[in-house]
Protein backbone atom coordinates (compact mmCIF):
# COMPACT_ATOMS: atom_id res chain seq x y z
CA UNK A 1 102.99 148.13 108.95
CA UNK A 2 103.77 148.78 112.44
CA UNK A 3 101.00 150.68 115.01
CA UNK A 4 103.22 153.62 115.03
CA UNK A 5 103.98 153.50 111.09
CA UNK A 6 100.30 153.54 110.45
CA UNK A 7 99.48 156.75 112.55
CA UNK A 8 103.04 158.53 111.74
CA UNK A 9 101.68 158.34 107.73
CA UNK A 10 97.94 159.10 109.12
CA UNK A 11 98.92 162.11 111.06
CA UNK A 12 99.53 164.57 107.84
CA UNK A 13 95.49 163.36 107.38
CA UNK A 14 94.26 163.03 110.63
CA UNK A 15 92.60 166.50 111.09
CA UNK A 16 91.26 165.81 107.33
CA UNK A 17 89.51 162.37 109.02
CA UNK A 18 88.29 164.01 112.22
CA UNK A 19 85.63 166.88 112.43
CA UNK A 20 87.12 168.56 115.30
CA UNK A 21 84.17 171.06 115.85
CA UNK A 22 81.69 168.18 115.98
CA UNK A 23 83.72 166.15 118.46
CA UNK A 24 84.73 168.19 120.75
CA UNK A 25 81.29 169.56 120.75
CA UNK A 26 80.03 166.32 121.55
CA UNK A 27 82.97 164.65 124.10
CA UNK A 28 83.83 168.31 125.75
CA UNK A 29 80.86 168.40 128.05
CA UNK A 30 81.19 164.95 129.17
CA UNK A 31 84.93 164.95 129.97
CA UNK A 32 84.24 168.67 131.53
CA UNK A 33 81.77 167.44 133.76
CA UNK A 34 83.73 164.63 135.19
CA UNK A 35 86.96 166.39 136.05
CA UNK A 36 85.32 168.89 137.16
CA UNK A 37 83.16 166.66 139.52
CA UNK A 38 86.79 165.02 140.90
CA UNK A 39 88.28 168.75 141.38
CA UNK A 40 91.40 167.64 138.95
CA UNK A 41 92.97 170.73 137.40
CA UNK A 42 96.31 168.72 136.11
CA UNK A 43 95.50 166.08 133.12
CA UNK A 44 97.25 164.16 131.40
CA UNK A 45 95.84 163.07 127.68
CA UNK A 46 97.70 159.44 126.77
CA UNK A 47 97.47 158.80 122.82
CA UNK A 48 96.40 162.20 122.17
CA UNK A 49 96.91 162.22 118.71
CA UNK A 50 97.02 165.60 117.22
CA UNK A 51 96.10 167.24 120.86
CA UNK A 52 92.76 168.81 120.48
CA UNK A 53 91.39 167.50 123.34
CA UNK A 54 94.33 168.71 125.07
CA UNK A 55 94.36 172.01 123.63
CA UNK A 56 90.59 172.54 124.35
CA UNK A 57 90.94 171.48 128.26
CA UNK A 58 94.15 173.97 128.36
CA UNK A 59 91.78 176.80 126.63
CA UNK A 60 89.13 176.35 129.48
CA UNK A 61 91.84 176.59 132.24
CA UNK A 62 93.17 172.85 133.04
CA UNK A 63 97.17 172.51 133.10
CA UNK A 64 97.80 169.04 130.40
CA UNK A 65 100.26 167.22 129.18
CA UNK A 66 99.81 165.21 125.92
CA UNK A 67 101.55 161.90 124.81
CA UNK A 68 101.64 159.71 121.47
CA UNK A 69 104.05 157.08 120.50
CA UNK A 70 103.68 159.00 117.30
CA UNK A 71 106.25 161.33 116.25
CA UNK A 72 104.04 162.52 113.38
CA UNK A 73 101.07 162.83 115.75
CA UNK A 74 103.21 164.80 117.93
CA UNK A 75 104.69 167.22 116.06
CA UNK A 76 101.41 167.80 114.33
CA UNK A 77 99.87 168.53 117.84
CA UNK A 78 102.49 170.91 118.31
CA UNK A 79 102.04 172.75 115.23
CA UNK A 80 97.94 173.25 116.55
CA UNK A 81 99.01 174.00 120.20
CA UNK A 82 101.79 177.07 118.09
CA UNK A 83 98.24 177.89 116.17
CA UNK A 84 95.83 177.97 118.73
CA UNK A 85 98.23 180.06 121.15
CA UNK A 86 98.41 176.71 123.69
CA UNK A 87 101.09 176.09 126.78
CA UNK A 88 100.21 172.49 126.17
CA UNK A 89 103.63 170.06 126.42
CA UNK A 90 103.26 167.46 124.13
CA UNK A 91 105.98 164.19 124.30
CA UNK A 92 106.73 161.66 122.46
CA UNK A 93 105.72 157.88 124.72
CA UNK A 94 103.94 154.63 124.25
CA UNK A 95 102.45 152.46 126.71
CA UNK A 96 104.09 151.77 129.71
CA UNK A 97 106.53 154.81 129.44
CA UNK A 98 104.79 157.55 130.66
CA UNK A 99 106.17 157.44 134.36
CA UNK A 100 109.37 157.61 133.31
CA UNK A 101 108.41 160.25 130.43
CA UNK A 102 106.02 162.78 131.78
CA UNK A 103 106.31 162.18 135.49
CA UNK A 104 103.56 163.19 137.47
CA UNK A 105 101.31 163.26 139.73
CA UNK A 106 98.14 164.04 137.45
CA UNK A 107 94.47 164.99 138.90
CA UNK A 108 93.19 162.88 135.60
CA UNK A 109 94.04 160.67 132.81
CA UNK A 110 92.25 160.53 129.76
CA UNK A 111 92.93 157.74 127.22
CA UNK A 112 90.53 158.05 124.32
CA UNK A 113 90.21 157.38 120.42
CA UNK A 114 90.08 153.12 120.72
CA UNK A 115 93.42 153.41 121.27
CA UNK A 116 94.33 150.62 124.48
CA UNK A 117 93.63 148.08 121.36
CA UNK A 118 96.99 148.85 119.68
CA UNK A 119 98.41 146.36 122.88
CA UNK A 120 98.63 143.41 121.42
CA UNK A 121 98.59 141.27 124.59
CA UNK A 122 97.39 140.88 128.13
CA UNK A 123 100.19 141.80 129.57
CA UNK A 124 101.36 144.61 127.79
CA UNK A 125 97.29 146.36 128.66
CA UNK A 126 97.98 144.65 132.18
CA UNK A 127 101.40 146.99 132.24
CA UNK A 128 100.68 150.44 130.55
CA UNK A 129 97.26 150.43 133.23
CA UNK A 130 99.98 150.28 136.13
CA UNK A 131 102.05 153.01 134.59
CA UNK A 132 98.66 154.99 134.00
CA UNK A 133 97.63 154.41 137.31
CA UNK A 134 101.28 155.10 139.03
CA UNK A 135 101.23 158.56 137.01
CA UNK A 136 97.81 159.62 139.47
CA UNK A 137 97.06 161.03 142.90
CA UNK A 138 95.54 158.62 144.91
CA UNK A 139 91.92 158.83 144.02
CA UNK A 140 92.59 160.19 140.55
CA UNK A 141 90.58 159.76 137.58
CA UNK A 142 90.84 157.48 134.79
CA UNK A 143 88.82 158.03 131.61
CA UNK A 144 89.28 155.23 128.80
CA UNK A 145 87.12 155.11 125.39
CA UNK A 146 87.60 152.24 123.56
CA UNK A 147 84.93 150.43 120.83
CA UNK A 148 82.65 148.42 121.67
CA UNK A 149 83.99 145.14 120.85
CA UNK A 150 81.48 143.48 122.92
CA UNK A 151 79.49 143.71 120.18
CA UNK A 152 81.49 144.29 117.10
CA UNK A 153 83.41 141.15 117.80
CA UNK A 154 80.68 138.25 117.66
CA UNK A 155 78.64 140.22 114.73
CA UNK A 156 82.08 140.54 112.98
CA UNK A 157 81.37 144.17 112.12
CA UNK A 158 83.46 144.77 109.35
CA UNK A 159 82.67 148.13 107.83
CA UNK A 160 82.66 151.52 109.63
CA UNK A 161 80.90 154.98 108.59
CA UNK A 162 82.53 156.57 105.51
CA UNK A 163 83.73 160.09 106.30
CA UNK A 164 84.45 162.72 103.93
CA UNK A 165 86.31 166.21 103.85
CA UNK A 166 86.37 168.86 100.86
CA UNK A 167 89.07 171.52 101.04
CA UNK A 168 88.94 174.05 98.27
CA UNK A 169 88.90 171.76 94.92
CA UNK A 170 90.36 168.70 96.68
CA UNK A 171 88.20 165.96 98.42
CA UNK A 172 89.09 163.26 100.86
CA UNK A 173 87.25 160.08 101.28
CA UNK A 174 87.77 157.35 104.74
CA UNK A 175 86.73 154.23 104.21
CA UNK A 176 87.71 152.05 107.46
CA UNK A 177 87.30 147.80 107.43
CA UNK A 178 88.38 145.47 109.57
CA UNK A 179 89.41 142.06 109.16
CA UNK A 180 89.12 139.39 111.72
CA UNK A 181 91.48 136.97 113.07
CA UNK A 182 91.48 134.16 115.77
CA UNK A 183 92.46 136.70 118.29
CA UNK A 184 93.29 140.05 116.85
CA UNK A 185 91.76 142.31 114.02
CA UNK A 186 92.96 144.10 111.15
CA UNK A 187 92.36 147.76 110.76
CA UNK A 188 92.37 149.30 107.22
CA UNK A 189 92.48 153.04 106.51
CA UNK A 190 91.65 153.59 103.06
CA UNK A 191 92.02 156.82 101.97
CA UNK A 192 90.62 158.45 98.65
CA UNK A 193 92.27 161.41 97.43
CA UNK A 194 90.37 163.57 94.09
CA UNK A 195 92.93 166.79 93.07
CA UNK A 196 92.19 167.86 89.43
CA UNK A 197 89.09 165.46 88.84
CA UNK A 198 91.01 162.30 89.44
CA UNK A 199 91.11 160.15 92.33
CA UNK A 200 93.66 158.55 93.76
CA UNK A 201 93.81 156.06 96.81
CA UNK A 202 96.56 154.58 99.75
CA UNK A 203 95.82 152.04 102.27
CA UNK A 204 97.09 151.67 105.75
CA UNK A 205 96.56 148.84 108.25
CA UNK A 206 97.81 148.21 111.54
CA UNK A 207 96.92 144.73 113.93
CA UNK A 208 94.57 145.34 116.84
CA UNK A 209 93.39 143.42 119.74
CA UNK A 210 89.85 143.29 121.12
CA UNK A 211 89.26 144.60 124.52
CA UNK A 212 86.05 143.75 126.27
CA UNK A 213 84.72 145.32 129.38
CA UNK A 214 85.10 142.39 131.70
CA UNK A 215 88.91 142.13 130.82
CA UNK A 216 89.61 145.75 131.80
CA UNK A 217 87.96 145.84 134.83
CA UNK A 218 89.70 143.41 135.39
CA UNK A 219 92.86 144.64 134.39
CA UNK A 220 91.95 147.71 136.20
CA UNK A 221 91.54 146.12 139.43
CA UNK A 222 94.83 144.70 139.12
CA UNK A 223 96.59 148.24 138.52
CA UNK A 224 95.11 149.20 141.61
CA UNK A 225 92.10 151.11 140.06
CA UNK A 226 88.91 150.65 140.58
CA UNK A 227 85.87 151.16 137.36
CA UNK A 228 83.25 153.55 138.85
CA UNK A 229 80.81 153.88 135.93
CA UNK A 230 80.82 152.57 132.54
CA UNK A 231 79.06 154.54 129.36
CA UNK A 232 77.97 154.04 126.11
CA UNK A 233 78.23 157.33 124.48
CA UNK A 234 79.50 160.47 125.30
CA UNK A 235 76.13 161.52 126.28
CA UNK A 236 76.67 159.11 129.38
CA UNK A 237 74.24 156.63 128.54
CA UNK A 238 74.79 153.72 130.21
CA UNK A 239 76.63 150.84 128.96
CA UNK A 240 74.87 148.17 127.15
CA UNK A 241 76.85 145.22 125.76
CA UNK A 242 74.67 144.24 122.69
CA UNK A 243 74.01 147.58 121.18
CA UNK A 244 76.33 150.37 122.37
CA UNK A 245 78.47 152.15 120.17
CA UNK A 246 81.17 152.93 122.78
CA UNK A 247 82.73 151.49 125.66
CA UNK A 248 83.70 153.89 128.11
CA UNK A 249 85.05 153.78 131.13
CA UNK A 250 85.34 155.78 134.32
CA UNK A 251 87.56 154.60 136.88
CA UNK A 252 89.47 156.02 140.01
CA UNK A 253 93.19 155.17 141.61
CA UNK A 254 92.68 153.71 145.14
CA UNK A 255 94.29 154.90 147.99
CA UNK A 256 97.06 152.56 148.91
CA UNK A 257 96.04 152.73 152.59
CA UNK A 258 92.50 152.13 151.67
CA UNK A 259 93.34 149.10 149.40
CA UNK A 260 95.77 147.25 152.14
C-alpha cells in the first residue's frame, strides 16, 4: 500500500484516532507563540491532514492555506472547514509541488504529524525543503515535527501508545507497530472496530524512512534555511537525543543577500 493509499483509507478514521481538543490544546500555544514572535499572519500548513490546525490558526485571525497529497484527507478537511464556518483553502499536493500548487509567499510553514518520513530518499527530503523554503519570505518561518528517530531507531521501538474512541455504542481501538528494515520502517495501523458486541479489525501499512536531526539540518542548510532552535515537546523543552519524544524543529529562510 502506497503512502497516499494508507492515509486516503485512514482519513474516514482519522478524527476517530486523534483527540483534537487535547492536541490542539497542547501544540496551539506553542505554534501561537512562534508566529506570533516572527509577525507572520499568512501560513501555510503542508500535510495537514484533516486541517485542524489550519482551521484553529484561521479561527484566531491568521490567513492559511492547507495541503495533503491525500484526496481523502482533503476533502475531509473541507467538510470541517464547511462545519466550523472556516475560509481555509485546502489543495490537493505532495512534496515538492507546493510552489507550483499554492504559490506564495507565506509568513510561515508548518509541517507537522511525522510526516517528512513518508520521503523515501535523500533527495526527494533534499527537494520538497527547497520547494518549502521557495514558498517563504525571506526570513520566514519553518516549523517541522517529526519523531524522534534518534532514539526510536537504535532501541528499535516497535510499539506505540494504544488509543481508543467510543461513539455512542461503537468503539474504536489504534494499535500502531513498526517494523524495521535496513534503511526504512514499516508503519502498521491496526484498527479495531466493536458495533453490536463484536469486533472487527483492518490493517494498514505504509514504508517510512528515518529522519534524524543532523540530516535535516543539514538538508535545511542546503534549501537555504537555517535551524534556529530545536524542541522536544510542544512544551518547548529542549531537544535531547536519547530520551525525547519529539523532534522539532524551528528554522528560518535566509535572505538571499545575506547568504551570498
Amino acid at each position: 500500500m502506497s503512502n497516499t493509499d494508507l492515509w486516503d483509507t485512514l482519513s474516514a478514521n482519522y478524527d476517530r484516532f486523534v483527540n483534537w481538543e487535547q492536541r490542539l490544546a497542547r501544540e496551539m500555544p506553542f505554534l501561537e507563540r512562534l508566529l506570533s514572535e516572527h509577525g507572520a499572519r499568512r501560513v501555510l500548513d503542508v500535510a495537514c491532514g484533516t486541517g485542524h490546525h489550519a482551521i484553529a490558526l484561521a479561527e484566531q485571525g491568521y490567513e492559511v492555506v492547507g495541503t495533503d497529497i491525500s484526496a481523502g484527507m482533503v476533502r475531509r478537511a473541507r467538510q470541517n472547514a464547511e462545519a466550523a464556518a472556516s475560509a481555509v483553502n485546502f489543495v490537493q499536493a505532495s512534496f515538492g509541488e507546493l510552489r507550483e500548487a499554492v504559490g506564495g509567499p507565506y509568513d510561515a510553514l508548518l509541517c507537522l504529524g511525522n510526516s517528512l518520513p513518508s520521503l523515501l530518499s535523500q533527495e526527494a527530503l533534499g527537494a520538497a525543503l527547497v520547494d518549502m523554503a521557495q514558498v517563504l519570505v525571506p526570513g520566514g518561518l519553518i516549523v517541522i515535527q517529526d519523531l524522534n528517530y534518534d532514539r526510536i531507531w537504535p532501541r528499535r521501538e516497535r510499539f506505540m501508545p494504544l488509543v481508543t474512541h467510543r461513539q455512542g455504542e461503537e468503539e474504536w481501538l489504534f494499535l500502531r507497530v513498526l517494523d524495521f528494515h535496513e534503511q526504512t520502517l514499516t508503519f502498521n495501523m491496526i484498527i479495531f472496530r466493536k458495533q453490536s458486541q463484536e469486533w472487527e479489525y483492518d490493517v494498514k501499512s505504509t514504508e517510512l524512512r528515518p529522519i534524524f536531526k543532523d540530516e535535516l539540518e543539514k538538508r535545511l542548510v542546503h534549501a537555504g534555511c537555517a535551524a534556529k532552535q530545536f524542541y522536544g515537546d510542544y512544551a518547548a523543552h529542549p531537544y535531547e537525543r536519547d530520551t525525547s519524544g519529539d523532534l522539532i524543529v524551528v528554522a528560518q529562510r535566509e535572505d538571499a543577500r545575506q547568504a551570498a
